[in-house]
PDB file of N, CA and C in Angstrom:
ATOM      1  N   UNK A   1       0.840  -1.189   0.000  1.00  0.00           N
ATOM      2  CA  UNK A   1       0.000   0.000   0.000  1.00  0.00           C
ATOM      3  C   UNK A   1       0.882   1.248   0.000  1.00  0.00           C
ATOM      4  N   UNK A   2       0.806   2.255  -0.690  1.00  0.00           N
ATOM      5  CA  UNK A   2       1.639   3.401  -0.827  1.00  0.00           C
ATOM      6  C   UNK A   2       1.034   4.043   0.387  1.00  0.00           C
ATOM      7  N   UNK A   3      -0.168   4.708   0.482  1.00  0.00           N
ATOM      8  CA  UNK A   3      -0.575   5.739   1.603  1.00  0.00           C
ATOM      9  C   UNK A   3      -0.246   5.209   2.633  1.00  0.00           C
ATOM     10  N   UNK A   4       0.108   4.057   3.064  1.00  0.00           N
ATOM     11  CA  UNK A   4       0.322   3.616   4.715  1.00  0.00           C
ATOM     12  C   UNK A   4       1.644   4.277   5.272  1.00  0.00           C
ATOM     13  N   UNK A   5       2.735   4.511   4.325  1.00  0.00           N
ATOM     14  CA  UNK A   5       3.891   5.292   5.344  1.00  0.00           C
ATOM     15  C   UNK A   5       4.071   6.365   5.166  1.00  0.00           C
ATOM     16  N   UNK A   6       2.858   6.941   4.146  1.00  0.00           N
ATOM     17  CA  UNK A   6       2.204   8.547   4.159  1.00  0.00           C
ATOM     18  C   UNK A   6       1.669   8.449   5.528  1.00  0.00           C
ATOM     19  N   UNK A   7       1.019   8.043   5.884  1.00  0.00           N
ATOM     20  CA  UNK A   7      -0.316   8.181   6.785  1.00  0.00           C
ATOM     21  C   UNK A   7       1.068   7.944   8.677  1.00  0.00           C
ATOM     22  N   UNK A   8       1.942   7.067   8.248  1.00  0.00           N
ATOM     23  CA  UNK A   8       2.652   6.691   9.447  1.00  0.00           C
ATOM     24  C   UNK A   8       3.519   7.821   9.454  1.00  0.00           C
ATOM     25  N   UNK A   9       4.200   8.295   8.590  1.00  0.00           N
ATOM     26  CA  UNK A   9       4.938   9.420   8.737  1.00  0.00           C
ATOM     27  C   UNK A   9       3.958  10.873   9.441  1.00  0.00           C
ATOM     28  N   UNK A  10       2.522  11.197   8.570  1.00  0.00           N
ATOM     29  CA  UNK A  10       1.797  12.287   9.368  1.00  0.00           C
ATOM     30  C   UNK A  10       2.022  11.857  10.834  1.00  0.00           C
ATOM     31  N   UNK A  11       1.310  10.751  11.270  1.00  0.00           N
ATOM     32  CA  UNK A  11       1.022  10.808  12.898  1.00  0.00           C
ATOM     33  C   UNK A  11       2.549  10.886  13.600  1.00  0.00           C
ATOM     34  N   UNK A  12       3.368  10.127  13.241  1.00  0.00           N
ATOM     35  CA  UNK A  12       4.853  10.258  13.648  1.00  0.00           C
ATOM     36  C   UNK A  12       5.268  11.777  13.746  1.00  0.00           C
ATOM     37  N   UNK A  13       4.735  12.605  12.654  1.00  0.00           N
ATOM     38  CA  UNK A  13       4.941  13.983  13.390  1.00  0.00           C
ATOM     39  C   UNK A  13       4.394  14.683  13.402  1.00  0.00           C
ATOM     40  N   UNK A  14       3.421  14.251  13.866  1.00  0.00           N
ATOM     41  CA  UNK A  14       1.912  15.134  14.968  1.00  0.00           C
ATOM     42  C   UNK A  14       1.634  14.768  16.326  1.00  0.00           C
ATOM     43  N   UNK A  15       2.260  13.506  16.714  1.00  0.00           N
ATOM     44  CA  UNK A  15       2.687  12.919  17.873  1.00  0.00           C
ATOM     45  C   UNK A  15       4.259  13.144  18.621  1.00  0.00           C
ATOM     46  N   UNK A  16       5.247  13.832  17.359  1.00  0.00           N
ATOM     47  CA  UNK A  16       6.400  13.921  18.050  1.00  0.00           C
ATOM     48  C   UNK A  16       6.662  14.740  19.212  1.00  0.00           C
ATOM     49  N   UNK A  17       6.039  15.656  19.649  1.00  0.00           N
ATOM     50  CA  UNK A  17       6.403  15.884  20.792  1.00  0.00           C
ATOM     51  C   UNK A  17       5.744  15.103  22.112  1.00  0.00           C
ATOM     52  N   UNK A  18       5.195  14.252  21.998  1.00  0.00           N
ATOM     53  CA  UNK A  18       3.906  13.638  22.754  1.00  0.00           C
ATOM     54  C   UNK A  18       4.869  12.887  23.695  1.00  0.00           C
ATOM     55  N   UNK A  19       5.351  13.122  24.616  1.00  0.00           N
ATOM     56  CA  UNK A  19       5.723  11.741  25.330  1.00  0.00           C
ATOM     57  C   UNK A  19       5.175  10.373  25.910  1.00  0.00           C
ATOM     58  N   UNK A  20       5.241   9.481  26.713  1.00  0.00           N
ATOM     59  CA  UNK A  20       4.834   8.439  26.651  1.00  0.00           C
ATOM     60  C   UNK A  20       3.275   7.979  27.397  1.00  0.00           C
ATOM     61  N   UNK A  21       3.379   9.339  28.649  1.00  0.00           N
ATOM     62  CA  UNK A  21       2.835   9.638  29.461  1.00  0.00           C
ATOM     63  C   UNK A  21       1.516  10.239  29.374  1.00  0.00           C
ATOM     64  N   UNK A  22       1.592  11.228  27.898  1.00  0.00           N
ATOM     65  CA  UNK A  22       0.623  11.686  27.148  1.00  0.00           C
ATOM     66  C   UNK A  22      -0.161  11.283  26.137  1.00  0.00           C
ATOM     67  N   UNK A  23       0.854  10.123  25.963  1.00  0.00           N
ATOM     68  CA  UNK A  23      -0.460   9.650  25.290  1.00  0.00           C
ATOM     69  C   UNK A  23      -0.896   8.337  25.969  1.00  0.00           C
ATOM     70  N   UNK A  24      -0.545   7.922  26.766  1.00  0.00           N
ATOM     71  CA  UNK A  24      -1.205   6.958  27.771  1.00  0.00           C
ATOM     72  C   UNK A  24      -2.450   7.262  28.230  1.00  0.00           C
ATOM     73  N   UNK A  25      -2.513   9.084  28.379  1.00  0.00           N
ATOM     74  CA  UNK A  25      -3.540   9.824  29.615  1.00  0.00           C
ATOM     75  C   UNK A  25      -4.627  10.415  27.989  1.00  0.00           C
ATOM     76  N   UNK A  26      -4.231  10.225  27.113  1.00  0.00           N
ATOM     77  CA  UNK A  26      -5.085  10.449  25.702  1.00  0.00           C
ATOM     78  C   UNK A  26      -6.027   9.666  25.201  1.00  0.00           C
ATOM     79  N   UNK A  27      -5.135   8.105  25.512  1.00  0.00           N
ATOM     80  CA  UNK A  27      -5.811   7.100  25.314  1.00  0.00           C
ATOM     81  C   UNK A  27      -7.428   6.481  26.525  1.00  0.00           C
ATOM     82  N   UNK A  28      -6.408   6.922  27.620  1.00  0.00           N
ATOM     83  CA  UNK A  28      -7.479   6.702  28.797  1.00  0.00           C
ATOM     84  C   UNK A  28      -8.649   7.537  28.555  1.00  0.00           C
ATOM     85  N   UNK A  29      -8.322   9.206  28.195  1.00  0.00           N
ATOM     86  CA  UNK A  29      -9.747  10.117  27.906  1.00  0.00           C
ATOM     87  C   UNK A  29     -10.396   9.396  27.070  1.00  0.00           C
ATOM     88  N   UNK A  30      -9.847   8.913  25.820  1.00  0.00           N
ATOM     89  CA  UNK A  30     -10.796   8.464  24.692  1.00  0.00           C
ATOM     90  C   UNK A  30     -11.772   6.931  25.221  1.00  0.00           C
ATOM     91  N   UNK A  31     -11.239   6.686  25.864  1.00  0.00           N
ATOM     92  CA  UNK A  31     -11.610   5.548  26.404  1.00  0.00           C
ATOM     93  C   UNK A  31     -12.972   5.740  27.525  1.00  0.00           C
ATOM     94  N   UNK A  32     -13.168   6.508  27.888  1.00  0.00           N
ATOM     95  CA  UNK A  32     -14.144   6.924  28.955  1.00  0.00           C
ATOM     96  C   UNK A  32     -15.236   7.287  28.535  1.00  0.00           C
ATOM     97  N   UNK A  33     -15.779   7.788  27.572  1.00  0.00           N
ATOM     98  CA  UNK A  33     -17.203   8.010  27.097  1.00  0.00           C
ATOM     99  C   UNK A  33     -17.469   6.086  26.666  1.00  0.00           C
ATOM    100  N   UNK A  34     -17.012   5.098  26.259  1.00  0.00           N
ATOM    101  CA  UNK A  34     -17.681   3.831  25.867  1.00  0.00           C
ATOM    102  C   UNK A  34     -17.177   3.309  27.195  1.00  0.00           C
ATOM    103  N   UNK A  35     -16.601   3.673  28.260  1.00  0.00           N
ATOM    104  CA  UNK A  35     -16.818   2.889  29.496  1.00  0.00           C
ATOM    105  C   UNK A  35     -17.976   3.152  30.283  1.00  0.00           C
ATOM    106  N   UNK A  36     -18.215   4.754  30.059  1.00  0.00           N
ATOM    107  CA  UNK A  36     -19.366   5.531  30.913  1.00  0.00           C
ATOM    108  C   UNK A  36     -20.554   4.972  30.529  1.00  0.00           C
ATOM    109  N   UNK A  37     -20.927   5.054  28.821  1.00  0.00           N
ATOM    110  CA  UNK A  37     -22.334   4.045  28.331  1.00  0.00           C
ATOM    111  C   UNK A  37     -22.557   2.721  28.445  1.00  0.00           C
ATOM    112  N   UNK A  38     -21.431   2.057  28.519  1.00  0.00           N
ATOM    113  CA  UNK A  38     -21.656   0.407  29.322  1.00  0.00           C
ATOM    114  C   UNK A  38     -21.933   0.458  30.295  1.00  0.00           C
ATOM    115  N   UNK A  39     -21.592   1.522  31.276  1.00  0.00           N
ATOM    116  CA  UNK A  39     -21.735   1.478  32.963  1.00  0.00           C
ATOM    117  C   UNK A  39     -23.414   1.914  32.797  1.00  0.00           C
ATOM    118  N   UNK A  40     -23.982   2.752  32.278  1.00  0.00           N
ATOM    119  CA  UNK A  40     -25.475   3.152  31.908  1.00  0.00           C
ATOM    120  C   UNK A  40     -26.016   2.339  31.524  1.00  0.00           C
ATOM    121  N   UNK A  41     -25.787   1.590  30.467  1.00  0.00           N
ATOM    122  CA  UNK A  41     -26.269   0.812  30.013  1.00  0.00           C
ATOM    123  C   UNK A  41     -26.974  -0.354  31.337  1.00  0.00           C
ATOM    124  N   UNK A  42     -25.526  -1.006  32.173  1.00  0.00           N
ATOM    125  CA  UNK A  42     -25.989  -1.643  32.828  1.00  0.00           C
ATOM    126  C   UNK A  42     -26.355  -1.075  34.461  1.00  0.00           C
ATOM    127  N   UNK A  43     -27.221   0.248  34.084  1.00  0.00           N
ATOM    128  CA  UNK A  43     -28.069   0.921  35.672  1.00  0.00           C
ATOM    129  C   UNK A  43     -26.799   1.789  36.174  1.00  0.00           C
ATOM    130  N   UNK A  44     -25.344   1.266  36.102  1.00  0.00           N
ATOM    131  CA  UNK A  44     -24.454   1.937  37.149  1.00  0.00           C
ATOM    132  C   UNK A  44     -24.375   3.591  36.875  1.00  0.00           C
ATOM    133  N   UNK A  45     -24.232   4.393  37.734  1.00  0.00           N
ATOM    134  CA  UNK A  45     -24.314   5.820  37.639  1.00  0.00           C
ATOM    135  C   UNK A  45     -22.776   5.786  37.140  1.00  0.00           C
ATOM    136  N   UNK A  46     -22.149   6.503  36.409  1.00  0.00           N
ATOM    137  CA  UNK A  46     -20.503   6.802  36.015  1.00  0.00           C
ATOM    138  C   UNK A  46     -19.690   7.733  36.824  1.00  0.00           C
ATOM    139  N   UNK A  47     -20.411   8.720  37.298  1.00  0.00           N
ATOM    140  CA  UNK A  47     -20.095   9.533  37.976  1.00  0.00           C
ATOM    141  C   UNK A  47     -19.452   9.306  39.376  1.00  0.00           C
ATOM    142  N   UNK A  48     -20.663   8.205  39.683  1.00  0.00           N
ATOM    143  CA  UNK A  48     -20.294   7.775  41.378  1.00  0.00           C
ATOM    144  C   UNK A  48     -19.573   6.867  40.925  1.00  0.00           C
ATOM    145  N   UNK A  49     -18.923   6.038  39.825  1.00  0.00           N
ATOM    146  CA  UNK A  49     -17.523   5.518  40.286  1.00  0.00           C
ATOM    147  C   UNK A  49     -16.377   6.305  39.460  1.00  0.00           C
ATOM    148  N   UNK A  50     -16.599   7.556  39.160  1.00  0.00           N
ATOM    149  CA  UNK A  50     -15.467   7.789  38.465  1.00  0.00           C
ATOM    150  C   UNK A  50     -14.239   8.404  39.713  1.00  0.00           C
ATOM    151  N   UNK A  51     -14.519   8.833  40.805  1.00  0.00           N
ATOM    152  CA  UNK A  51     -13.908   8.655  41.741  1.00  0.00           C
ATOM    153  C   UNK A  51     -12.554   7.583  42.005  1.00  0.00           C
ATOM    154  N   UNK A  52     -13.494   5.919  42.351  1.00  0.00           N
ATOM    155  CA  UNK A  52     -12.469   5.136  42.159  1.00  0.00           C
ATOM    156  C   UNK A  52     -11.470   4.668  41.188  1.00  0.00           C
ATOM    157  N   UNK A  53     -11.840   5.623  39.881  1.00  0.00           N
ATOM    158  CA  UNK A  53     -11.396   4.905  38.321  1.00  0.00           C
ATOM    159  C   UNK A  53     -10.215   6.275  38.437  1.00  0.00           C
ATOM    160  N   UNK A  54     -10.593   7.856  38.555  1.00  0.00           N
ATOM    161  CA  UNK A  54      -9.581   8.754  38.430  1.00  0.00           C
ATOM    162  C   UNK A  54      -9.605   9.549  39.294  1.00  0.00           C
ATOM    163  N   UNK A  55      -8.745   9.153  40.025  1.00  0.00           N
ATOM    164  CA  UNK A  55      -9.233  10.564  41.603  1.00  0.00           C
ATOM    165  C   UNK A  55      -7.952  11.693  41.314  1.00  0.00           C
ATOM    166  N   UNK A  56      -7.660  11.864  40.392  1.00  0.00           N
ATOM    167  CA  UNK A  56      -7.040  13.281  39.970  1.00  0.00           C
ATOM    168  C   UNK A  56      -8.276  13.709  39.291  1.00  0.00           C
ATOM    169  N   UNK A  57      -9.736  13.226  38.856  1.00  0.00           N
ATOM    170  CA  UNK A  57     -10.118  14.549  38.404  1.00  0.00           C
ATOM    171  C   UNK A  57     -11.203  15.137  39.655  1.00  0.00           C
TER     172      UNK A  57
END
């Protein structure tokens, strides 16, 4: 495929300053709206456990 080390080179430097840490804590945000609607889904409020999941916020 030609566009694939087009496409790897963009993110490689749109991510280069990103350290490892940042995008760990990028991945976790993106991750939290489809944890929050499973938790709804099954009755649990998200809120009252987001406490135990991130108590920096």
């Amino acid at each position: 495929m030609q566009a694939q080390p087009k496409i790897h080179a963009y993110y490689a430097q749109a991510l280069d300053e990103f350290s490892v840490g940042d995008l760990s804590h990028t991945l976790h945000d993106l991750l939290r709206p489809p944890e929050n609607m499973q938790r709804l889904d099954q009755g649990v409020d998200p809120a009252a456990d987001d406490a135990a999941t991130c108590p920096s916020r």
